[in-house]
C-alpha atoms as a PDB file:
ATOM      1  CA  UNK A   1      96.094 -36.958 124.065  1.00  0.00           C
ATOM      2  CA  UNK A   2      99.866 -37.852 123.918  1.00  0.00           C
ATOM      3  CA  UNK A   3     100.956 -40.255 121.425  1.00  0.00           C
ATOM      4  CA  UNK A   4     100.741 -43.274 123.454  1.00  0.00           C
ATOM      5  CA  UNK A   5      97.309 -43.176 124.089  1.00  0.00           C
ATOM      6  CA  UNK A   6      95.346 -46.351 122.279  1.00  0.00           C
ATOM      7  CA  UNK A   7      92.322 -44.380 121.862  1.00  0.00           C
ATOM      8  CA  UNK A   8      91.794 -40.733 121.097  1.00  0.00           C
ATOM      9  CA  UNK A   9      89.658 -39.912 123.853  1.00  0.00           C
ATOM     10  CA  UNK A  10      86.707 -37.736 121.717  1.00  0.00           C
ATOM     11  CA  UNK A  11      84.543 -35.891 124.450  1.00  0.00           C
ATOM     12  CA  UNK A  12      84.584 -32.284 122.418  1.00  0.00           C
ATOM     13  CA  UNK A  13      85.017 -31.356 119.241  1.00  0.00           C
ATOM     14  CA  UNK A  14      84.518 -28.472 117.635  1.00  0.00           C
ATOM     15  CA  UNK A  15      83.658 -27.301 113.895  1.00  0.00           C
ATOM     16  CA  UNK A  16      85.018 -23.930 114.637  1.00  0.00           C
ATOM     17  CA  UNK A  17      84.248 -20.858 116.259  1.00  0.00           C
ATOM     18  CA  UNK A  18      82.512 -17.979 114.960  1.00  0.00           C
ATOM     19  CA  UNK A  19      82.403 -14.239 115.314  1.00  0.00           C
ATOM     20  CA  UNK A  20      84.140 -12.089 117.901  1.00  0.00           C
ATOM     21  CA  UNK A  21      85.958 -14.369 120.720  1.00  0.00           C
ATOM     22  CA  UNK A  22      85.387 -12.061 123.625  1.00  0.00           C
ATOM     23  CA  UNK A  23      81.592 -12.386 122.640  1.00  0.00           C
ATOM     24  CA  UNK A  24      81.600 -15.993 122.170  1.00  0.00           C
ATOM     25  CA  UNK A  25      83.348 -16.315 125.468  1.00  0.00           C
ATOM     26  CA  UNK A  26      80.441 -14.337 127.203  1.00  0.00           C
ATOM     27  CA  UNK A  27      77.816 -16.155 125.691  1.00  0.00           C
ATOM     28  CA  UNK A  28      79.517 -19.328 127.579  1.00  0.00           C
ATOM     29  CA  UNK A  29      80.228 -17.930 130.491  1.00  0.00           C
ATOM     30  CA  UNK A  30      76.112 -16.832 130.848  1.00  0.00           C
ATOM     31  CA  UNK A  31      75.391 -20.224 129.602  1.00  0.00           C
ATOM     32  CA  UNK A  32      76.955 -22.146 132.221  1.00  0.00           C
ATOM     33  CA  UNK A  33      75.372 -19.681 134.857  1.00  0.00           C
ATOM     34  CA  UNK A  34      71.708 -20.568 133.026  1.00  0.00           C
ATOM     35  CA  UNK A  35      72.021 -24.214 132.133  1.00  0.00           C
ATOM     36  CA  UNK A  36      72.754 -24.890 136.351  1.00  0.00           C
ATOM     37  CA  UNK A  37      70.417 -22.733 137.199  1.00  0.00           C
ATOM     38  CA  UNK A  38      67.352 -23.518 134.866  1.00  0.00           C
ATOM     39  CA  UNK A  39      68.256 -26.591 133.381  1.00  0.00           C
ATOM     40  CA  UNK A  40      66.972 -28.552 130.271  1.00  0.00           C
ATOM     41  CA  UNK A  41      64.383 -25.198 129.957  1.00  0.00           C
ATOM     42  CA  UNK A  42      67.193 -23.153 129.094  1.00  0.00           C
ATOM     43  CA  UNK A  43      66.273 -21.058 126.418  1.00  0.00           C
ATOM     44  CA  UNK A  44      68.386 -19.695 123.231  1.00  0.00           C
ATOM     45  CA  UNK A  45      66.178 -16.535 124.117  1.00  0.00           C
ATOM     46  CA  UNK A  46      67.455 -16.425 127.566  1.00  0.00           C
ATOM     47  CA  UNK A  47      70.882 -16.945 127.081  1.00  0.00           C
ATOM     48  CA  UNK A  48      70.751 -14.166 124.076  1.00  0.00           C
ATOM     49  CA  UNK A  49      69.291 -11.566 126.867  1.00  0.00           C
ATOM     50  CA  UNK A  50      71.604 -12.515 129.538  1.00  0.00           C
ATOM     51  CA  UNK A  51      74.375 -11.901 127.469  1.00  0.00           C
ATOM     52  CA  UNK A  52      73.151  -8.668 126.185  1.00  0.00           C
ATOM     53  CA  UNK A  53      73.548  -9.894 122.132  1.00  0.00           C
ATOM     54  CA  UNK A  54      70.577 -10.319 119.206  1.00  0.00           C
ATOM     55  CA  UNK A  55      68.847 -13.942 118.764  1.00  0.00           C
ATOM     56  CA  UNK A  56      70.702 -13.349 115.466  1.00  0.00           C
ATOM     57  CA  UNK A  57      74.408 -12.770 116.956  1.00  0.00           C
ATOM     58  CA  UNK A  58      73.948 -15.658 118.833  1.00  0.00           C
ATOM     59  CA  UNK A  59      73.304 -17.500 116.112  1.00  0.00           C
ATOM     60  CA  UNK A  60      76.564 -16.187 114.317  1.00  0.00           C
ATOM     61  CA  UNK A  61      78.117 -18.078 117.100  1.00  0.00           C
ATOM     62  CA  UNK A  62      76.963 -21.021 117.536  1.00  0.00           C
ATOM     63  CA  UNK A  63      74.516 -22.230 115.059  1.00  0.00           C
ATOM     64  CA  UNK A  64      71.653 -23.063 117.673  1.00  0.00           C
ATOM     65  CA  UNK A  65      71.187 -24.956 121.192  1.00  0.00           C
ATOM     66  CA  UNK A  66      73.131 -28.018 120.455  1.00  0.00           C
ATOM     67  CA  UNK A  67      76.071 -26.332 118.993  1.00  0.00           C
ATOM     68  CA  UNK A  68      75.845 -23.994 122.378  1.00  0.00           C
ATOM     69  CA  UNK A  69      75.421 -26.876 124.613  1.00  0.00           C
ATOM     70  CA  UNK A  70      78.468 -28.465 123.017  1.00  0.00           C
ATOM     71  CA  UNK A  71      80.794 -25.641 123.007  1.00  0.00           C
ATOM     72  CA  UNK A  72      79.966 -25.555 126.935  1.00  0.00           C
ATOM     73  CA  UNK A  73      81.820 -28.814 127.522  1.00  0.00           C
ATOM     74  CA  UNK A  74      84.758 -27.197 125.540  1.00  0.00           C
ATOM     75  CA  UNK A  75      84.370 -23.825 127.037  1.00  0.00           C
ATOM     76  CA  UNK A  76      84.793 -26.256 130.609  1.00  0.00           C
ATOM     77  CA  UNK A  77      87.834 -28.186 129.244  1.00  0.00           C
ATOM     78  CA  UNK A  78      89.825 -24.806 128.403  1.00  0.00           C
ATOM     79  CA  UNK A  79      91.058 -24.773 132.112  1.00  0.00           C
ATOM     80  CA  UNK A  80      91.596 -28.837 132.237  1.00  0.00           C
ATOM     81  CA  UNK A  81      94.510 -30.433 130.599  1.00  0.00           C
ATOM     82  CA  UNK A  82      92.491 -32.966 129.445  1.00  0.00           C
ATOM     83  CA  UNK A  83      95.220 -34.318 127.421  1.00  0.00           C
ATOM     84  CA  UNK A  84      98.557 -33.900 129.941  1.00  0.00           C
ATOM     85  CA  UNK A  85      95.847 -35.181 132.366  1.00  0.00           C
ATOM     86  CA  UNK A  86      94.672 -38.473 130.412  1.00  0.00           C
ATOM     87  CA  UNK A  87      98.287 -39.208 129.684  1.00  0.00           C
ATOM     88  CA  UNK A  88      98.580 -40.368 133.571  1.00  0.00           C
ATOM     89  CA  UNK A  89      96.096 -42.925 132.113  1.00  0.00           C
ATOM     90  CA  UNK A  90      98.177 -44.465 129.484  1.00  0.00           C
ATOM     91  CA  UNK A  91     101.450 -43.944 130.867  1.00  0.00           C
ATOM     92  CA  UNK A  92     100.521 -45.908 133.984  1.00  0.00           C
ATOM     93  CA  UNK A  93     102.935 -48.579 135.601  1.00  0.00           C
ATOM     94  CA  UNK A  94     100.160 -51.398 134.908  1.00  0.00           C
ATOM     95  CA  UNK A  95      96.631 -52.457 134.224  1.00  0.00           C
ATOM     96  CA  UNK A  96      95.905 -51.985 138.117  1.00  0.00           C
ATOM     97  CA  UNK A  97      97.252 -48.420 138.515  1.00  0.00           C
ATOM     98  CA  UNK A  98      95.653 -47.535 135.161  1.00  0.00           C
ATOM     99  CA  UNK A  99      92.069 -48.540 136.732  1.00  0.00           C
ATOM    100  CA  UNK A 100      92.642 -45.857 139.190  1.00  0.00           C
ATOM    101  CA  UNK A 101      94.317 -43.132 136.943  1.00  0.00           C
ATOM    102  CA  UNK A 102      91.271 -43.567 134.529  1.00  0.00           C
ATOM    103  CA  UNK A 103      88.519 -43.139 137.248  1.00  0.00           C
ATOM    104  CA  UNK A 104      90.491 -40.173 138.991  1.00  0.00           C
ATOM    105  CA  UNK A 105      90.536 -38.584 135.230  1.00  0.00           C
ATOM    106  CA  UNK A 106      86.740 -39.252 135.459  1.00  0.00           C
ATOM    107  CA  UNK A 107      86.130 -38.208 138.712  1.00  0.00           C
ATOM    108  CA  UNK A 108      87.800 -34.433 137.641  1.00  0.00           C
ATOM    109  CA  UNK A 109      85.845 -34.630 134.373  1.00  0.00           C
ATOM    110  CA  UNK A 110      82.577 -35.434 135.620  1.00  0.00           C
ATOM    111  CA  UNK A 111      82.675 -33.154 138.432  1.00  0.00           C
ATOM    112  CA  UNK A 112      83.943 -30.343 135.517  1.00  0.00           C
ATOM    113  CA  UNK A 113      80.666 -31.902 133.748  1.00  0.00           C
ATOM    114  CA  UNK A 114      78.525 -31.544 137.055  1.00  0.00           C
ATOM    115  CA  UNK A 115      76.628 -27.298 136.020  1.00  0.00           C
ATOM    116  CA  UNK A 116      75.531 -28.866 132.473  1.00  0.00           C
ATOM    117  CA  UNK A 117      76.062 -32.880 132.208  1.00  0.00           C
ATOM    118  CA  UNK A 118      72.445 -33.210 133.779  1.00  0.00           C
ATOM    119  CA  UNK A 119      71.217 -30.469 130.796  1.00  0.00           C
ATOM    120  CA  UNK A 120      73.334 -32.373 128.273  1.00  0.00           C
ATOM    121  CA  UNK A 121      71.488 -36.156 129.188  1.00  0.00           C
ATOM    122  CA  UNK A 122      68.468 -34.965 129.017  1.00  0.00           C
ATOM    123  CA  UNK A 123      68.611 -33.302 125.772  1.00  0.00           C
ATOM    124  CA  UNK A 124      70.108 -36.337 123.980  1.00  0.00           C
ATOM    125  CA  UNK A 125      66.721 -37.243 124.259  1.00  0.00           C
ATOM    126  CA  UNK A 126      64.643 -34.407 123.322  1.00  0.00           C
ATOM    127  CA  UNK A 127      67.029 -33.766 120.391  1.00  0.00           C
ATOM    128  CA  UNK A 128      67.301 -36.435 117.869  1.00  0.00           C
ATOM    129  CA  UNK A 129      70.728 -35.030 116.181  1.00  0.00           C
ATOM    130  CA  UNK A 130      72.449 -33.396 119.279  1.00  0.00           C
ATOM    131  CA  UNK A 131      71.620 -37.127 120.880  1.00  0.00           C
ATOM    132  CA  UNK A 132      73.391 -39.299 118.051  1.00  0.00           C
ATOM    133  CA  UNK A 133      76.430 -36.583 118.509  1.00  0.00           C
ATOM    134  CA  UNK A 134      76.065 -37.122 122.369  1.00  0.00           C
ATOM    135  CA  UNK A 135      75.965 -40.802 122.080  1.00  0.00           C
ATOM    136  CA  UNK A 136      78.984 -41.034 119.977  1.00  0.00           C
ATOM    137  CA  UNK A 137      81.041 -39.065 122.339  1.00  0.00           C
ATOM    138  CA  UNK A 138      80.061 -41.892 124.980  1.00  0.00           C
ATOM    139  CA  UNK A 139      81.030 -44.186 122.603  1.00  0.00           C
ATOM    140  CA  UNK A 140      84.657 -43.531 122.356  1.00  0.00           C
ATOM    141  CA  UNK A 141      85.138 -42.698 126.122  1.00  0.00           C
ATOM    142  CA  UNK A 142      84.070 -46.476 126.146  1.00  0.00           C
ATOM    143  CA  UNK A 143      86.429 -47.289 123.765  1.00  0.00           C
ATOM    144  CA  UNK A 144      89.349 -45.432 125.592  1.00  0.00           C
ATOM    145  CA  UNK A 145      88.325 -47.305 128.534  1.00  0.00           C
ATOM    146  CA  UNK A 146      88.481 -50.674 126.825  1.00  0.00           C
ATOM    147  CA  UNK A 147      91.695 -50.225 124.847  1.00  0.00           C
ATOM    148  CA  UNK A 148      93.809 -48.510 127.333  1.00  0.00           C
ATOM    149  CA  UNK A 149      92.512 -50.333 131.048  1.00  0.00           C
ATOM    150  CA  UNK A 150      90.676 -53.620 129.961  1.00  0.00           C
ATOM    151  CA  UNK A 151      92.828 -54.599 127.271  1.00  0.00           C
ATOM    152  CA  UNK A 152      95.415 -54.026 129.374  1.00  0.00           C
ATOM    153  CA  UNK A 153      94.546 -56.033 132.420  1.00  0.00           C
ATOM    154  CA  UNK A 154      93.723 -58.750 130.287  1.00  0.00           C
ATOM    155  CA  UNK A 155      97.133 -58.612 128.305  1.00  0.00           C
ATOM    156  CA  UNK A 156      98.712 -58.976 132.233  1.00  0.00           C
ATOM    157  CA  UNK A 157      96.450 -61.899 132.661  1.00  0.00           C
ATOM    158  CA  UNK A 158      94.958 -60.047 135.723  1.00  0.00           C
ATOM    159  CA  UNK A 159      91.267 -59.619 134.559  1.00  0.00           C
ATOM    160  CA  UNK A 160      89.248 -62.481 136.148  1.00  0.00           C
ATOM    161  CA  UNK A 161      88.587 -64.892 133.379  1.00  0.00           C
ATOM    162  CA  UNK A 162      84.849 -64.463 133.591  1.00  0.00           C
ATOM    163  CA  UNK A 163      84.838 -61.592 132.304  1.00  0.00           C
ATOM    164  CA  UNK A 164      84.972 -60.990 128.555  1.00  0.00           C
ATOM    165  CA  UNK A 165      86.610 -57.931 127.306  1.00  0.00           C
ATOM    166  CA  UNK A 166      82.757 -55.839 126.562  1.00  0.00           C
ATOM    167  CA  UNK A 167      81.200 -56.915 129.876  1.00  0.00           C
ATOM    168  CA  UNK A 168      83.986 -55.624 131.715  1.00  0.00           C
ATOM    169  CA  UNK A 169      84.047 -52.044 129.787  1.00  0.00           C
ATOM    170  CA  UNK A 170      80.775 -52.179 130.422  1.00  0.00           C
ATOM    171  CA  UNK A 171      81.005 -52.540 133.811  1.00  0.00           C
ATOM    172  CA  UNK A 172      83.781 -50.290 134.134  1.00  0.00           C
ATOM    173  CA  UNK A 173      81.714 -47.224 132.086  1.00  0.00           C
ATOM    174  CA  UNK A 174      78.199 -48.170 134.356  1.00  0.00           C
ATOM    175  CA  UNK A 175      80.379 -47.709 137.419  1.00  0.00           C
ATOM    176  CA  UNK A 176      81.978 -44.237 136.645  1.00  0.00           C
ATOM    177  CA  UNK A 177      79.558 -42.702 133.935  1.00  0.00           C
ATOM    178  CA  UNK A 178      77.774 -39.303 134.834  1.00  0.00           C
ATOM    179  CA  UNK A 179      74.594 -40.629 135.544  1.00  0.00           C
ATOM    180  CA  UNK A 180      76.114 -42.537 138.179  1.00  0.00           C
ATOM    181  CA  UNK A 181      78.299 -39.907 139.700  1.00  0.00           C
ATOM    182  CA  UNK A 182      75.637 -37.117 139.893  1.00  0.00           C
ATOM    183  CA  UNK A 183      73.144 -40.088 141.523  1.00  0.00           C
ATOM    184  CA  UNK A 184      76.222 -40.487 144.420  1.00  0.00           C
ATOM    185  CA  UNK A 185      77.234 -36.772 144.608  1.00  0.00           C
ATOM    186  CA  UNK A 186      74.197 -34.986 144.398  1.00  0.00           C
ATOM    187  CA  UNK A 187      71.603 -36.757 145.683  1.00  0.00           C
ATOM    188  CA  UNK A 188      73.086 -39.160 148.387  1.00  0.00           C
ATOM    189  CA  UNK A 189      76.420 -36.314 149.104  1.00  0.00           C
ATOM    190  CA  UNK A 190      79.488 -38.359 148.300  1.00  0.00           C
ATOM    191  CA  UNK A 191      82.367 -36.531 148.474  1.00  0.00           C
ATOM    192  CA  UNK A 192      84.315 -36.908 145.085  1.00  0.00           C
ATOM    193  CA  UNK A 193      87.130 -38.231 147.447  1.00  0.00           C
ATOM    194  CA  UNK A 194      84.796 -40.759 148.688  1.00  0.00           C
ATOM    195  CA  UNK A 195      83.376 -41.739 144.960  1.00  0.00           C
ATOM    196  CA  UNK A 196      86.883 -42.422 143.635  1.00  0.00           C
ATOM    197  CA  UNK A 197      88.089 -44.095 146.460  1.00  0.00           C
ATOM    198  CA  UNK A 198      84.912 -46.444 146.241  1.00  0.00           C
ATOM    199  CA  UNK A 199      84.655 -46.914 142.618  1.00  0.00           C
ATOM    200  CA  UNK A 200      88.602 -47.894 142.228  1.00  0.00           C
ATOM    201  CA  UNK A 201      87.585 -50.675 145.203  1.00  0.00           C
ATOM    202  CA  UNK A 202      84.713 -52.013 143.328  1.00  0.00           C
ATOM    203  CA  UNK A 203      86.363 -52.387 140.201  1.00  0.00           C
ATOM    204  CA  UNK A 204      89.327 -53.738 141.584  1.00  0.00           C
ATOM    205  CA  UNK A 205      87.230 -56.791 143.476  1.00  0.00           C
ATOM    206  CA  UNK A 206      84.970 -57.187 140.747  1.00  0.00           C
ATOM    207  CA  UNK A 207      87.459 -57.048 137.576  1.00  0.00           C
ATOM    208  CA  UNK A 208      91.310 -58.296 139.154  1.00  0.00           C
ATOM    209  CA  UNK A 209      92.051 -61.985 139.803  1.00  0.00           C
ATOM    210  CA  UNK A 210      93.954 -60.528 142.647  1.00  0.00           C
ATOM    211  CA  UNK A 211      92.671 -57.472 143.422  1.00  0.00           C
ATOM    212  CA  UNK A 212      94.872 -55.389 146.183  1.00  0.00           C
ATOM    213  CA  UNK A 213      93.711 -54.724 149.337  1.00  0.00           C
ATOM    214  CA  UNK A 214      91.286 -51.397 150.100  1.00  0.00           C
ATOM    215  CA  UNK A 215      93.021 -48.548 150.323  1.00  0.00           C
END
């Protein structure tokens, strides 16, 4: 993230890797393949055979499942400039074209998300530490949304006056969350062209005292 971003967007970080990098990178690549195609039952054991390397060497790499599941959303993010990409965010012309730059950075992240997000929500509940770590990642995207759309729209005096500050992160986050997009996408069969276009136009009448006319 460039140094005019408010908020250091945290969705990955990473301790560090271990072992051989060509290995590691296998292990990810036969991860992905697993967690979309067996979801929340992926197995360490399964990954491990699919990549042709010991429970142990596995191990070497990642430290268990919710290091592995973590380094997936990295392993994603190595082919998105996530921060050139988020800079389109915070380098927008106002509060209204930042409400669309921030949910077309969401609508590329989410559908980078789409093979393991649904793995990833599910274990934040099964797994007690990978779900604090999984929660606070949530956390600061609401945060980036807050400081770098909301705050803005209220500094322009364009956020309806309503709304408080929270309540219309909260809003904003609801609307354009992963949960949400994988509800519209996979199960009803929005088009991503069609989810951005809609969420920008209900954020725009719900949020802008005068919000600009549907695109």
């Amino acid at each position: 993230i460039n140094s005019n971003c408010t908020t250091k967007v945290d969705i990955v970080s990473s301790k560090g890797p271990y072992g051989d990098p060509a290995t590691r990178k296998r292990i990810l690549d036969v991860s992905l393949e697993l967690a979309a195609e067996l979801g929340p039952a992926m197995r360490l054991a399964d990954v491990s055979r699919a990549a042709g390397v010991s429970h142990q060497g596995l191990y070497l790499h990642f430290r268990g499942r919710d290091a592995l599941l973590v380094a997936l959303l990295a392993h994603m993010e190595d082919t998105f400039d996530f921060g050139g990409r988020y800079q389109q965010v915070t380098e927008a012309a106002d509060g209204v074209q930042a409400i669309e730059e921030m949910v077309e950075f969401l609508t590329e992240l989410n559908s980078r998300l789409d093979r393991v997000g649904w793995v990833l929500e599910e274990v934040q509940y099964l797994d007690e530490a990978f779900g604090e770590d999984y929660r606070r990642r949530v956390t600061g995207l609401r945060e980036a949304i807050r400081n770098d759309v909301i705050s803005r729209l209220s500094d322009e005096g364009r956020l309806r006056p309503e709304w408080t500050l929270e309540q219309a992160t909260d809003l904003f986050l609801i609307t354009t969350t992963y949960g949400t997009w994988r509800e519209l996408t996979r199960e009803l069969g929005w088009t991503a062209h069609r989810y951005s276009r809609d969420a920008i136009q209900i954020l725009n009448t719900a949020l802008l005292t005068n919000p600009p006319s549907r695109r």
